[in-house]
C-alpha atoms as a PDB file:
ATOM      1  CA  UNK A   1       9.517  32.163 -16.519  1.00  0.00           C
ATOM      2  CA  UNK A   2       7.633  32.141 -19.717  1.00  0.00           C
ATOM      3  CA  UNK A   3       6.478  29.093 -20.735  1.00  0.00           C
ATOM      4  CA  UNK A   4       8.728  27.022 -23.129  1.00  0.00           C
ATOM      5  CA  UNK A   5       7.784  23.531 -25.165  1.00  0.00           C
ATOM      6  CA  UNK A   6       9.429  21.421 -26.991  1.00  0.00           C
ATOM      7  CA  UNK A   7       8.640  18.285 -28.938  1.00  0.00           C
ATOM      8  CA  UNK A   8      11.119  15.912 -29.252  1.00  0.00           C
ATOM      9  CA  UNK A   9      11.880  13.436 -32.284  1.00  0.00           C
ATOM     10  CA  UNK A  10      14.698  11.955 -31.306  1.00  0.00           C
ATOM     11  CA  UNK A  11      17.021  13.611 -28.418  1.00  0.00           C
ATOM     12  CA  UNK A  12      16.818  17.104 -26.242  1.00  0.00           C
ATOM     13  CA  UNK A  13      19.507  18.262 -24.103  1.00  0.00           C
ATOM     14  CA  UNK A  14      18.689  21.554 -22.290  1.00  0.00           C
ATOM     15  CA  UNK A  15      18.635  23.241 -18.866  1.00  0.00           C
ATOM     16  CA  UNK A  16      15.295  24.558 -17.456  1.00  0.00           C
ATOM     17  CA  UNK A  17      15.167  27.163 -14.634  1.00  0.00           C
ATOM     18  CA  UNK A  18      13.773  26.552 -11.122  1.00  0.00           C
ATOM     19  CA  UNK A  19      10.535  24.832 -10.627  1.00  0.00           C
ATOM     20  CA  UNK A  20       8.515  23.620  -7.881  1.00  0.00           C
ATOM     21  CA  UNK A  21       7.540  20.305  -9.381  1.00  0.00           C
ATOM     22  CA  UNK A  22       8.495  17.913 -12.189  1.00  0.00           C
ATOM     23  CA  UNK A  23       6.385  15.805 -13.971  1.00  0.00           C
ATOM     24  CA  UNK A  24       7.171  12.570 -15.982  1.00  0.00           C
ATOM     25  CA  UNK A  25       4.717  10.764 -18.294  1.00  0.00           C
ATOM     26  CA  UNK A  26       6.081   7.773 -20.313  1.00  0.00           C
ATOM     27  CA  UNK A  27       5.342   4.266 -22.086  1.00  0.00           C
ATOM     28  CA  UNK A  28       8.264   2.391 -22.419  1.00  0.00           C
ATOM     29  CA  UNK A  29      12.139   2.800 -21.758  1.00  0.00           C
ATOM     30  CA  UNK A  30      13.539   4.211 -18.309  1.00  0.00           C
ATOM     31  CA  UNK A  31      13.269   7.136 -16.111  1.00  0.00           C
ATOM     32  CA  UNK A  32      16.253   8.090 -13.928  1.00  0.00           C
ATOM     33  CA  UNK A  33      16.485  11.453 -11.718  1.00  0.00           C
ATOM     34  CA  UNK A  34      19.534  13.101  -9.381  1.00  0.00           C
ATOM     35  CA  UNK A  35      19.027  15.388  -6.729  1.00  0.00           C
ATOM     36  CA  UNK A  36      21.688  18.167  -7.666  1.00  0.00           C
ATOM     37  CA  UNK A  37      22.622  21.417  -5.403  1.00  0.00           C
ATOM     38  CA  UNK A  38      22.243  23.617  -7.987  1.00  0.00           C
ATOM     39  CA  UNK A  39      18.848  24.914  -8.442  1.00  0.00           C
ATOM     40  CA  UNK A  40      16.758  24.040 -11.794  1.00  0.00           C
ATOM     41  CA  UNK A  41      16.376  21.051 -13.590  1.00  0.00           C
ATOM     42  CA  UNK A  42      19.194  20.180 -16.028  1.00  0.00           C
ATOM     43  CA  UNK A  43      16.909  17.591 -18.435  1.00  0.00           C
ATOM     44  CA  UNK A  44      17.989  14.895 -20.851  1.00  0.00           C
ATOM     45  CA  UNK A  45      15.729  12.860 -23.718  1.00  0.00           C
ATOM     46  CA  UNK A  46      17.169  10.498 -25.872  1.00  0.00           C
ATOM     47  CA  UNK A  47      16.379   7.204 -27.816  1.00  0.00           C
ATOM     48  CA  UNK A  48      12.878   8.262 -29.073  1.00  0.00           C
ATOM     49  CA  UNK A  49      10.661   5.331 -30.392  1.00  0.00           C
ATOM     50  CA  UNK A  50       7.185   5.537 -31.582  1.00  0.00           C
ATOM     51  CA  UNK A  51       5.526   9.086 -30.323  1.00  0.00           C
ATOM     52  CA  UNK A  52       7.767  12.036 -29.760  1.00  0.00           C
ATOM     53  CA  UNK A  53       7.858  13.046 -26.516  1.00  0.00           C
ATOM     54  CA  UNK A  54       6.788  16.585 -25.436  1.00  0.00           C
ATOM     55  CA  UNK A  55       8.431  19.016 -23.065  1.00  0.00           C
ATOM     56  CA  UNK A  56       6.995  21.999 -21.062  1.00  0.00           C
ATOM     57  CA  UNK A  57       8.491  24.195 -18.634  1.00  0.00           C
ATOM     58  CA  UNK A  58       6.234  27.339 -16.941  1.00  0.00           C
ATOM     59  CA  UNK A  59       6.510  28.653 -13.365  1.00  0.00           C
ATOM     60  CA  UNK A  60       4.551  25.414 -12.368  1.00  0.00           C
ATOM     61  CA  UNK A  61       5.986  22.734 -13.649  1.00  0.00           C
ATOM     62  CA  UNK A  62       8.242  20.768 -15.755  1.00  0.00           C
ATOM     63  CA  UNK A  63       6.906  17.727 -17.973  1.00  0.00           C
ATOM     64  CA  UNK A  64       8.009  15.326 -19.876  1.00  0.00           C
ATOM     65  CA  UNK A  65       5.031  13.824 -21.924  1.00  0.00           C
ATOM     66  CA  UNK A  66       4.872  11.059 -24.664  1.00  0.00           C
ATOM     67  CA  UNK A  67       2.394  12.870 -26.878  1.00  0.00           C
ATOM     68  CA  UNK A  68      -0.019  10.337 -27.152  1.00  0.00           C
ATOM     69  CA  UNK A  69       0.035   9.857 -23.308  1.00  0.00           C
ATOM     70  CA  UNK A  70      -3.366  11.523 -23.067  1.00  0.00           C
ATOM     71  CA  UNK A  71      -5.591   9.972 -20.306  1.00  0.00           C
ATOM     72  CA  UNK A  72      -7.469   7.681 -22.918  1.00  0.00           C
ATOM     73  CA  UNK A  73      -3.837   7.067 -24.492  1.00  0.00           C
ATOM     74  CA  UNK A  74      -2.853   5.857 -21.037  1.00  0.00           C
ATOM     75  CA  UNK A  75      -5.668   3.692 -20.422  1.00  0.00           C
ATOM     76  CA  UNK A  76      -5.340   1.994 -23.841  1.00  0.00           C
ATOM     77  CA  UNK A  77      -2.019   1.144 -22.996  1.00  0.00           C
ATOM     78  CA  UNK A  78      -2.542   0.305 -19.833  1.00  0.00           C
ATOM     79  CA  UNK A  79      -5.015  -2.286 -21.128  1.00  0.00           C
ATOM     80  CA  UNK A  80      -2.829  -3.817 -24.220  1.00  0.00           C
ATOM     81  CA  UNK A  81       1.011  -2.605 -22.905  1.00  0.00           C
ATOM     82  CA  UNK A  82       1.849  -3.415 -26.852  1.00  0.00           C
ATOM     83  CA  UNK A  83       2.558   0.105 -27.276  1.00  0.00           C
ATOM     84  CA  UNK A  84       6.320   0.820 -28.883  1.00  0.00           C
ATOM     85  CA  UNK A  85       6.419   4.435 -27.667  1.00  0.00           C
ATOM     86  CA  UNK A  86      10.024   4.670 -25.550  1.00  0.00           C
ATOM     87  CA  UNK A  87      12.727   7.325 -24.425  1.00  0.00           C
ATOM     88  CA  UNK A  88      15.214   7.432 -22.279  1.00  0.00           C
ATOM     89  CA  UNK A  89      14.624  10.355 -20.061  1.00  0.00           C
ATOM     90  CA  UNK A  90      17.622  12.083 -17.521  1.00  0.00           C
ATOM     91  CA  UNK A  91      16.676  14.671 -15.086  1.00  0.00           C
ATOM     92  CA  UNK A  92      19.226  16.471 -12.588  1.00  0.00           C
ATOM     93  CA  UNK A  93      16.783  18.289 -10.129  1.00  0.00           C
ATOM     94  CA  UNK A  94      17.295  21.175  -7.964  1.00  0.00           C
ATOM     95  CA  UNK A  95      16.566  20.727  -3.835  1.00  0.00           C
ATOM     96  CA  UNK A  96      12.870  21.398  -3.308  1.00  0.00           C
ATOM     97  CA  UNK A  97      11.212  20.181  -6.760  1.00  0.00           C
ATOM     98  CA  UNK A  98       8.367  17.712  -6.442  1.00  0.00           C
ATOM     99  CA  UNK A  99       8.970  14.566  -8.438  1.00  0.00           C
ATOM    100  CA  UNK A 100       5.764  12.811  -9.978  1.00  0.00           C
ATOM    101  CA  UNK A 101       6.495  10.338 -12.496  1.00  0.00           C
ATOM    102  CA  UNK A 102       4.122   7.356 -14.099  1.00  0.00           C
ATOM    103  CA  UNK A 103       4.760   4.933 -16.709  1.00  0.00           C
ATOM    104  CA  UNK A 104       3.016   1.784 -18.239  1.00  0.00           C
ATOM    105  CA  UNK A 105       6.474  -0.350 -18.803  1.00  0.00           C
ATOM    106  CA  UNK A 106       9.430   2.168 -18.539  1.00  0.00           C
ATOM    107  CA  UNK A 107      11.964   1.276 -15.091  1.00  0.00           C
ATOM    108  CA  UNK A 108      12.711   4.314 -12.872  1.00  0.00           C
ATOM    109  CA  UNK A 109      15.383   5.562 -11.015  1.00  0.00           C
ATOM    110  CA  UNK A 110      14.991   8.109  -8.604  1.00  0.00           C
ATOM    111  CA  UNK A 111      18.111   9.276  -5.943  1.00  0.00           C
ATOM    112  CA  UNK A 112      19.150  11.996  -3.728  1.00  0.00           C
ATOM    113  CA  UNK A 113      15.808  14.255  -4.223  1.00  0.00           C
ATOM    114  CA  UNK A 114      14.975  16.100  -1.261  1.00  0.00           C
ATOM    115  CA  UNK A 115      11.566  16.929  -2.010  1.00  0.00           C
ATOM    116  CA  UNK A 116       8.167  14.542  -2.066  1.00  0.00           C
ATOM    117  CA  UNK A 117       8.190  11.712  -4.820  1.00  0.00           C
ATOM    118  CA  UNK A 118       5.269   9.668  -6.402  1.00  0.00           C
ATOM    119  CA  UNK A 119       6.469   7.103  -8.600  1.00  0.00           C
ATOM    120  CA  UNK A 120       3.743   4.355 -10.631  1.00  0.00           C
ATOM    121  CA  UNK A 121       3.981   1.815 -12.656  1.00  0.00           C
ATOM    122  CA  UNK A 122       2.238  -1.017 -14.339  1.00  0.00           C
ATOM    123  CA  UNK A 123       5.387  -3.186 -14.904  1.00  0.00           C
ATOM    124  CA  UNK A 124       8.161  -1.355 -14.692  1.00  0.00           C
ATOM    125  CA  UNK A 125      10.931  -1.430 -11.391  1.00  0.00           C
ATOM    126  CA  UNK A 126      10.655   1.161  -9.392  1.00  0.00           C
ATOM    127  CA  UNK A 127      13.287   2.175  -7.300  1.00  0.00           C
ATOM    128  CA  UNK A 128      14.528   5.004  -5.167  1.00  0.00           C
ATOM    129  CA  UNK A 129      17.128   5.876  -3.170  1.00  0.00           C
ATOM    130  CA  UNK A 130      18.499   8.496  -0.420  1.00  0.00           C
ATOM    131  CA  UNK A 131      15.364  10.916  -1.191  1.00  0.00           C
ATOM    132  CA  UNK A 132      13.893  12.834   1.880  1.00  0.00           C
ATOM    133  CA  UNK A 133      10.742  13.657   2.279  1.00  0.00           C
ATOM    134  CA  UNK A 134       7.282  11.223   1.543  1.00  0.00           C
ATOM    135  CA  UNK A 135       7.813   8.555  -0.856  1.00  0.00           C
ATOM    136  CA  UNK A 136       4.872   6.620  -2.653  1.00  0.00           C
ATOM    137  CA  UNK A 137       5.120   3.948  -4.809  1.00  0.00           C
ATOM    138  CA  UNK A 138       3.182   2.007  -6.906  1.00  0.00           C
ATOM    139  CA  UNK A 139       2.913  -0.976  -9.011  1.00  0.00           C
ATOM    140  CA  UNK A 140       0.765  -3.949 -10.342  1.00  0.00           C
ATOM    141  CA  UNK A 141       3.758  -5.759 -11.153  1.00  0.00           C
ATOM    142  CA  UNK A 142       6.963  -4.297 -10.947  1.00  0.00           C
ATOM    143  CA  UNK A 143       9.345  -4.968  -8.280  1.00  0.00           C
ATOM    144  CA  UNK A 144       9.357  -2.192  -5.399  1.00  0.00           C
ATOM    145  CA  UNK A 145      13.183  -1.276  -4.100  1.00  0.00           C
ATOM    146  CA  UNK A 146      13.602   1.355  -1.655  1.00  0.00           C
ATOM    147  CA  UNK A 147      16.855   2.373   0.687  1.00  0.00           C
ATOM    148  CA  UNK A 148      17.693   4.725   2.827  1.00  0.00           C
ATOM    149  CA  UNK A 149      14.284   6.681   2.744  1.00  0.00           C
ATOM    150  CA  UNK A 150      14.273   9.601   4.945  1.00  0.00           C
ATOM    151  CA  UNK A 151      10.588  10.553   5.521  1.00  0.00           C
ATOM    152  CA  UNK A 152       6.784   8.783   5.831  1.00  0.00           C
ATOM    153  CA  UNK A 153       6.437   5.473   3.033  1.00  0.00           C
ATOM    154  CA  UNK A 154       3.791   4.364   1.395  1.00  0.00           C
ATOM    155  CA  UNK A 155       3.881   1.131  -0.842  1.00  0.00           C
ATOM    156  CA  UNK A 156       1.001  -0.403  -2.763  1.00  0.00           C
ATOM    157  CA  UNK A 157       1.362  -3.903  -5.393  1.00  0.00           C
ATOM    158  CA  UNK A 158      -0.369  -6.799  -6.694  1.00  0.00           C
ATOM    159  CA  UNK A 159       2.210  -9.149  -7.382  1.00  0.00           C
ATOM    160  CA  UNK A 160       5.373  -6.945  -7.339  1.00  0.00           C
ATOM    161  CA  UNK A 161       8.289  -8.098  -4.859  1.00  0.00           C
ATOM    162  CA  UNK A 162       8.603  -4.873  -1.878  1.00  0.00           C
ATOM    163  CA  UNK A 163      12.483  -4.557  -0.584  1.00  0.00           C
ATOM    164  CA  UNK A 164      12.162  -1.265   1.402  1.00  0.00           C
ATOM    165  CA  UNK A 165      14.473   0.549   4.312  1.00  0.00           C
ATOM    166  CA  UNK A 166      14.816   3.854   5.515  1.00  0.00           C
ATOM    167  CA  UNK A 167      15.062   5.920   8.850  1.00  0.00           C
ATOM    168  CA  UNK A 168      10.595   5.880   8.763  1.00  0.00           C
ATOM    169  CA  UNK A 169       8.508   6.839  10.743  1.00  0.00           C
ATOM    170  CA  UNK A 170       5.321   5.634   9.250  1.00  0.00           C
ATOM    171  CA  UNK A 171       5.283   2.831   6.467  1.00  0.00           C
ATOM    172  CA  UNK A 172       1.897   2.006   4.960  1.00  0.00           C
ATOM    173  CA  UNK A 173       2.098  -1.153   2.491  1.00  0.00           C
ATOM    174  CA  UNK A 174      -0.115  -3.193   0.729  1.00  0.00           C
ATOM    175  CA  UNK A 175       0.210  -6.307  -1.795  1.00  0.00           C
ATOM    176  CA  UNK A 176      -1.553  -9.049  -3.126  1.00  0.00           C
ATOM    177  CA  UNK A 177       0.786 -11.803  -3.760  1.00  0.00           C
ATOM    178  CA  UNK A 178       4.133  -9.618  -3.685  1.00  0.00           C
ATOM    179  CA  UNK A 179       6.535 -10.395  -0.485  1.00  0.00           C
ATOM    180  CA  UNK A 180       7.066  -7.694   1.547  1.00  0.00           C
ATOM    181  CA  UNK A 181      10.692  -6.676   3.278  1.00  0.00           C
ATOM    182  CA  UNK A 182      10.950  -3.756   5.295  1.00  0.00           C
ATOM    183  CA  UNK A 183      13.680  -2.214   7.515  1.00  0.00           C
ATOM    184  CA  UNK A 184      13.229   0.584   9.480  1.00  0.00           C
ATOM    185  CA  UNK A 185      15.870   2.107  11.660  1.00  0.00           C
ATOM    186  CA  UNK A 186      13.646   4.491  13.192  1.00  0.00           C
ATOM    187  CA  UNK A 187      13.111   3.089  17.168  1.00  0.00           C
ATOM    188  CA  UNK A 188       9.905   4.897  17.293  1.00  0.00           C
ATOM    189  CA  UNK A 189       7.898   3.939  14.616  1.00  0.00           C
ATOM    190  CA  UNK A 190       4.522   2.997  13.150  1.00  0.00           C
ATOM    191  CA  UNK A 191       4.162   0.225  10.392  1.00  0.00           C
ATOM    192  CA  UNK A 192       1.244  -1.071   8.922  1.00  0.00           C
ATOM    193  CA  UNK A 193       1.290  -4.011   6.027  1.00  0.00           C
ATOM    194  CA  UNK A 194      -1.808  -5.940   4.380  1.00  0.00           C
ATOM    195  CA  UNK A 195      -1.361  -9.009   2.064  1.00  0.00           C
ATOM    196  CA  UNK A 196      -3.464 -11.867   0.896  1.00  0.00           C
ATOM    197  CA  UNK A 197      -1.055 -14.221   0.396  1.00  0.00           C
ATOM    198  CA  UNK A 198       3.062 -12.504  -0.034  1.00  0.00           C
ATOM    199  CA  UNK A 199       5.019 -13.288   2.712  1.00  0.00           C
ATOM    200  CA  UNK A 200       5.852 -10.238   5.371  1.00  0.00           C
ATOM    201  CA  UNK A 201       9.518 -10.145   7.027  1.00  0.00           C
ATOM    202  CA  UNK A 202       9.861  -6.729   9.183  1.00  0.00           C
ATOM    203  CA  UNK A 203      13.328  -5.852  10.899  1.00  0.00           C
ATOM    204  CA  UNK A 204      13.312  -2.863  13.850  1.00  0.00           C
ATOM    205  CA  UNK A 205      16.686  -1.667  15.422  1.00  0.00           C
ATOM    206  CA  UNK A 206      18.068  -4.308  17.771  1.00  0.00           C
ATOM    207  CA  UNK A 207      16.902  -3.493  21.893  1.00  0.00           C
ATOM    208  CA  UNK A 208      13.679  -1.532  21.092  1.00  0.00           C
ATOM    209  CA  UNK A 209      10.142  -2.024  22.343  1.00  0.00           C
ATOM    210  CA  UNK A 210       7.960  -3.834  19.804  1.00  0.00           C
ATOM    211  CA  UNK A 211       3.966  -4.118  19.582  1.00  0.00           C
ATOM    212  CA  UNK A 212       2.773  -6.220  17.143  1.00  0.00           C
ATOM    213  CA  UNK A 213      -0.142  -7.071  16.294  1.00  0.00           C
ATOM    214  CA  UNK A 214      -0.820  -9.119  13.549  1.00  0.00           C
ATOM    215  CA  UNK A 215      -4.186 -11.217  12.029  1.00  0.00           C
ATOM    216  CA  UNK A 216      -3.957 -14.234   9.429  1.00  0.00           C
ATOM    217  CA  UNK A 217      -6.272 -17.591   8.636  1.00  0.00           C
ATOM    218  CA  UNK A 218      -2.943 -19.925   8.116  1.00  0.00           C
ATOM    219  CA  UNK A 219       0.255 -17.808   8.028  1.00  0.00           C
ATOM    220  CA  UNK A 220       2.871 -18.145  11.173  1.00  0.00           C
ATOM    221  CA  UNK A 221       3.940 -15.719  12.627  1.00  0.00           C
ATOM    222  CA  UNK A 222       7.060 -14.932  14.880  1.00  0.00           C
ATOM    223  CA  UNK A 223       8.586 -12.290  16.392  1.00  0.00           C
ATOM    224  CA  UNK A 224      12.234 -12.701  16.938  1.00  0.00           C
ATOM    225  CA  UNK A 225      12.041 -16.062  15.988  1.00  0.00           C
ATOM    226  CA  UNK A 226       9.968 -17.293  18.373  1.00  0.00           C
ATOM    227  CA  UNK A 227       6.453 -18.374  16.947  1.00  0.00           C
ATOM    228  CA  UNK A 228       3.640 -16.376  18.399  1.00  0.00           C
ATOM    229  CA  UNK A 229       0.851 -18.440  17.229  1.00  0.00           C
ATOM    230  CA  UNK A 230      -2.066 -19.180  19.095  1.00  0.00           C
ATOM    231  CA  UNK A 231      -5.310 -21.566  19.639  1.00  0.00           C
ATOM    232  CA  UNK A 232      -7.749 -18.539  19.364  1.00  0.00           C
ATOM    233  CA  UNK A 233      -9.988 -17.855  16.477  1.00  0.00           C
ATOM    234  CA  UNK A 234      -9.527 -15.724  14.675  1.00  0.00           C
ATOM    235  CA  UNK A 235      -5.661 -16.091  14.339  1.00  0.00           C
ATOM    236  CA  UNK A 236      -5.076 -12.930  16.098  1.00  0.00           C
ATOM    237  CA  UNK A 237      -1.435 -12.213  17.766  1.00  0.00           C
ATOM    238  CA  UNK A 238      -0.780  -9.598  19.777  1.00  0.00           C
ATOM    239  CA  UNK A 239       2.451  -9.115  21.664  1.00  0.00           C
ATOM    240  CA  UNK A 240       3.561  -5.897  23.755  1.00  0.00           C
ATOM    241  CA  UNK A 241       7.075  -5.931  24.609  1.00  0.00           C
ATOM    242  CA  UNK A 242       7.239  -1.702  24.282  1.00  0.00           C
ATOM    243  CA  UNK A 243       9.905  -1.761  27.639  1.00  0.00           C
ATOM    244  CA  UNK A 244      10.678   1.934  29.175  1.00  0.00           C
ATOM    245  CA  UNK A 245      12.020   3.538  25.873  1.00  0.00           C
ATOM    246  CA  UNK A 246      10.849   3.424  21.936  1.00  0.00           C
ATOM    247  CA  UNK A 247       9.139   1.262  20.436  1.00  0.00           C
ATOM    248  CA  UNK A 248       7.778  -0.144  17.220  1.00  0.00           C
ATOM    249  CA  UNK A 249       4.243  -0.276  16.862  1.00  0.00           C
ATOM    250  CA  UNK A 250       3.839  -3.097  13.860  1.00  0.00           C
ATOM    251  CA  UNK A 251       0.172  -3.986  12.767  1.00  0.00           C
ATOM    252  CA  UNK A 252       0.197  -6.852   9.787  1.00  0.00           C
ATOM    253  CA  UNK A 253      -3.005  -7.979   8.224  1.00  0.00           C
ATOM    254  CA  UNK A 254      -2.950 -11.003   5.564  1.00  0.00           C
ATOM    255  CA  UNK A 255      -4.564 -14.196   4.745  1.00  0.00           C
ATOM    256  CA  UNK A 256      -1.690 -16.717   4.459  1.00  0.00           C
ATOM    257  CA  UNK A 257       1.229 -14.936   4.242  1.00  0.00           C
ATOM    258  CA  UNK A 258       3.825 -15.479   6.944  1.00  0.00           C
ATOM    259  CA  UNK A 259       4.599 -12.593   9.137  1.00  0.00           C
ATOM    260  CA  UNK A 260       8.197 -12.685  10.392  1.00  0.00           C
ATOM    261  CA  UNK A 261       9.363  -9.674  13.037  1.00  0.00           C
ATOM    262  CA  UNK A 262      12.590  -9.096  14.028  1.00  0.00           C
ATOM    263  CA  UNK A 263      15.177  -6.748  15.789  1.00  0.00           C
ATOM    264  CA  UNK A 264      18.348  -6.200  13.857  1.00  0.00           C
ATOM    265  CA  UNK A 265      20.707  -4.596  11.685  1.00  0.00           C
ATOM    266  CA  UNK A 266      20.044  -5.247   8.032  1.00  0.00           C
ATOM    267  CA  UNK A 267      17.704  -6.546   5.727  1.00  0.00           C
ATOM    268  CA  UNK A 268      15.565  -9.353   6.864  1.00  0.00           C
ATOM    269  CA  UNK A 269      16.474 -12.445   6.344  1.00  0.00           C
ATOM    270  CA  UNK A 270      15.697 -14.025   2.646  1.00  0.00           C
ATOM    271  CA  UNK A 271      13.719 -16.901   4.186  1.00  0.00           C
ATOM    272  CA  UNK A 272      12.732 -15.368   7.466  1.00  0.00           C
ATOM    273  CA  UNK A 273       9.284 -15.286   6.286  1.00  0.00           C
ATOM    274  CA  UNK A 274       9.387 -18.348   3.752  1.00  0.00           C
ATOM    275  CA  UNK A 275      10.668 -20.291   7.262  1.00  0.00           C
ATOM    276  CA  UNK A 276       8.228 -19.535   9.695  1.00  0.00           C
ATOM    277  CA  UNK A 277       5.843 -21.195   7.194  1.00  0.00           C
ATOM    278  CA  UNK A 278       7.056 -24.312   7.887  1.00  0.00           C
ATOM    279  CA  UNK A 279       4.773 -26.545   9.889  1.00  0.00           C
ATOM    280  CA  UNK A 280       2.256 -24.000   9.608  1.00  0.00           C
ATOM    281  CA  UNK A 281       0.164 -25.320   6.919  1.00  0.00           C
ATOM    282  CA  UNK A 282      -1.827 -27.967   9.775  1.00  0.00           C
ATOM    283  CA  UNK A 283      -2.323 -25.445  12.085  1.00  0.00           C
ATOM    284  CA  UNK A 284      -3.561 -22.897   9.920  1.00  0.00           C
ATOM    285  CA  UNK A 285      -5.539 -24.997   8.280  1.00  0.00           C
ATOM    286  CA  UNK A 286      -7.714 -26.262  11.120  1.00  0.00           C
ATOM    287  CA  UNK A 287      -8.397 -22.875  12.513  1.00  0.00           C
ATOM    288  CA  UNK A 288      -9.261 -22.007   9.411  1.00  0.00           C
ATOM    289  CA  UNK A 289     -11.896 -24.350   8.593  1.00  0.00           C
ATOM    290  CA  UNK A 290     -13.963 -23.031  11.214  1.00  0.00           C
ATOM    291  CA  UNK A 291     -14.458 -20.141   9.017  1.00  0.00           C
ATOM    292  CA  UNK A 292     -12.634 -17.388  11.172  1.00  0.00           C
ATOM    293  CA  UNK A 293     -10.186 -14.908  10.785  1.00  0.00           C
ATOM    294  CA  UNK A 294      -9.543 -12.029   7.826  1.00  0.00           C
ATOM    295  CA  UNK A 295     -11.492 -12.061   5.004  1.00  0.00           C
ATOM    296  CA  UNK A 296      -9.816 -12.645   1.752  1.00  0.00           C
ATOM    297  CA  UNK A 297     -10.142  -8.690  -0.004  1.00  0.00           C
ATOM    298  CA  UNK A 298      -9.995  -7.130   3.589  1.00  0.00           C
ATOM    299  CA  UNK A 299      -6.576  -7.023   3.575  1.00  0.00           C
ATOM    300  CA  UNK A 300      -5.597  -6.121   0.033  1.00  0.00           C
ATOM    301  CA  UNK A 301      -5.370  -2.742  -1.509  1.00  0.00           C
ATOM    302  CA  UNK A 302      -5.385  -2.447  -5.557  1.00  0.00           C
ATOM    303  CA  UNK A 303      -2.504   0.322  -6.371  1.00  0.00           C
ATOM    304  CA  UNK A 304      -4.259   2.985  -8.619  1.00  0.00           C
ATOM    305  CA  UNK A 305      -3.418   2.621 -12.399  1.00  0.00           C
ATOM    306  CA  UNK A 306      -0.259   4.397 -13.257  1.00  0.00           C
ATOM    307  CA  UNK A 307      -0.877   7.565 -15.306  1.00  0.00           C
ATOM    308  CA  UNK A 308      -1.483  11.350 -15.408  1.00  0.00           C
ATOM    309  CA  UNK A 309      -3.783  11.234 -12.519  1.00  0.00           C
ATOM    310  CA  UNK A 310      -2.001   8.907  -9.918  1.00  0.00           C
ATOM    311  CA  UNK A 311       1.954   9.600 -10.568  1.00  0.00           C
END
């Protein structure tokens, strides 16, 4: 298609032809995108504040830019987040478009895409739902929600609170402080989650094999319950209960975050984690005042500042 632009004062409604990927840059205000049958993009902008916003559709790519989003506009905002620049933004997306979207404060929504999504942001919720194919998101603060993923996951926050579930096959996640919930209903799978301190809680479908393996300085830890702490230094737990059929191969790194496994239906339970702290704080404590165990930094991973380069 020839390439079309737009810049946008105030409100855009339009429908854009087929594209393999779709591209959404914004400040403040909220993000949400559909997964439609239809092919193209049907595209919505409203509720401009501050900086138009500027659209541009070629054979490529669609995006949907706040003007002064610029990579030194992004860091400056990144850095102050005092910035009044907002839209609201709508996207209906055709099966097989790409979804890359990054924002400084603005939520987003993403469902039903069937296609490979990248989501970041510095303090805005991200959450996505029913989409097939590789998810990543990203956050230093914003609160990380995930269900029914379809496809590989990868998570990364400082402080942001992780609720994610899918049918996955590989899960990748790594936080600071945030607590981490994870479901997978996958039998055979391969999960990996680092924290220095958030609390871990991981639920695998009831009856299959489970391998865990799991390091911490003063964090319990307990699979199906049951705590699997031990005398040895470093804290190291390993347990290999794989049986005859699928299993779950679970590797969790942290500091003194509670690691909580369990086979089940559902969402792990709210204080699954936050429990098997209990009467933990002695015992982690004297193993690790020898000194032993993970270092602080090993097990944290800083997500990537939201912007042009990372959504």
């Amino acid at each position: 298609m020839p390439t079309q632009s737009w810049i946008v004062p105030a409100a855009l409604t339009t429908e854009i032809g087929p594209v393999p990927q779709v591209r959404v840059q914004l400040v403040g205000g909220a993000v949400r995108v559909t997964g439609r049958a239809e092919p193209g993009v049907h595209l919505a902008v409203s509720d401009v504040v501050g900086s138009p916003v500027e659209v541009t559709a070629d054979d490529a790519e669609l995006t949907v830019v706040t003007t002064s989003a610029g990579w030194e506009g992004w860091l400056k905002r990144l850095g102050s987040h005092r910035s009044a620049d907002a839209a609201q933004v709508t996207l209906a997306v055709g099966p097989g478009a790409r979804v890359r979207i990054g924002t400084v404060g603005a939520s987003v929504e993403v469902s039903d895409v069937v296609a490979d999504v990248q989501l970041a942001s510095a303090s805005g919720a991200l959450t996505a739902a029913r989409t097939t194919g590789s998810l990543t998101v990203r956050s230093v603060s914003g609160a990380l929600t995930v269900t029914e993923q379809d496809g590989p996951l990868r998570a990364q926050t400082v402080s942001g609170v992780c609720d994610l579930a899918g049918d996955v096959g590989r899960v990748d996640v790594a936080s600071v402080s945030g607590r981490v919930h994870l479901v997978t209903t996958r039998a055979s799978s391969a999960v990996r989650v680092q924290t220095v301190s958030g609390d871990v809680a991981v639920a695998v479908p009831p009856g299959s094999g489970v391998v865990l393996t799991a390091r911490t300085v003063s964090g319990a830890v307990s699979l199906d319950g049951v705590d699997r702490r031990t005398s040895t230094l470093p804290l190291s737990v390993v347990v290999d209960e794989r049986g005859d059929g699928d299993a779950a191969f679970v590797e969790i790194v942290t500091v003194t975050g509670a690691v909580a496994v369990t086979r089940g239906d559902g969402m792990p339970d709210e204080g699954a984690a936050d429990g098997a702290t209990e009467g933990a704080t002695e015992h982690g404590s004297r193993e690790a005042s020898h000194g032993n165990g993970p270092d602080a930094t090993s097990g944290a991973v800083t997500p990537d500042e939201p912007g042009p380069a990372s959504a």
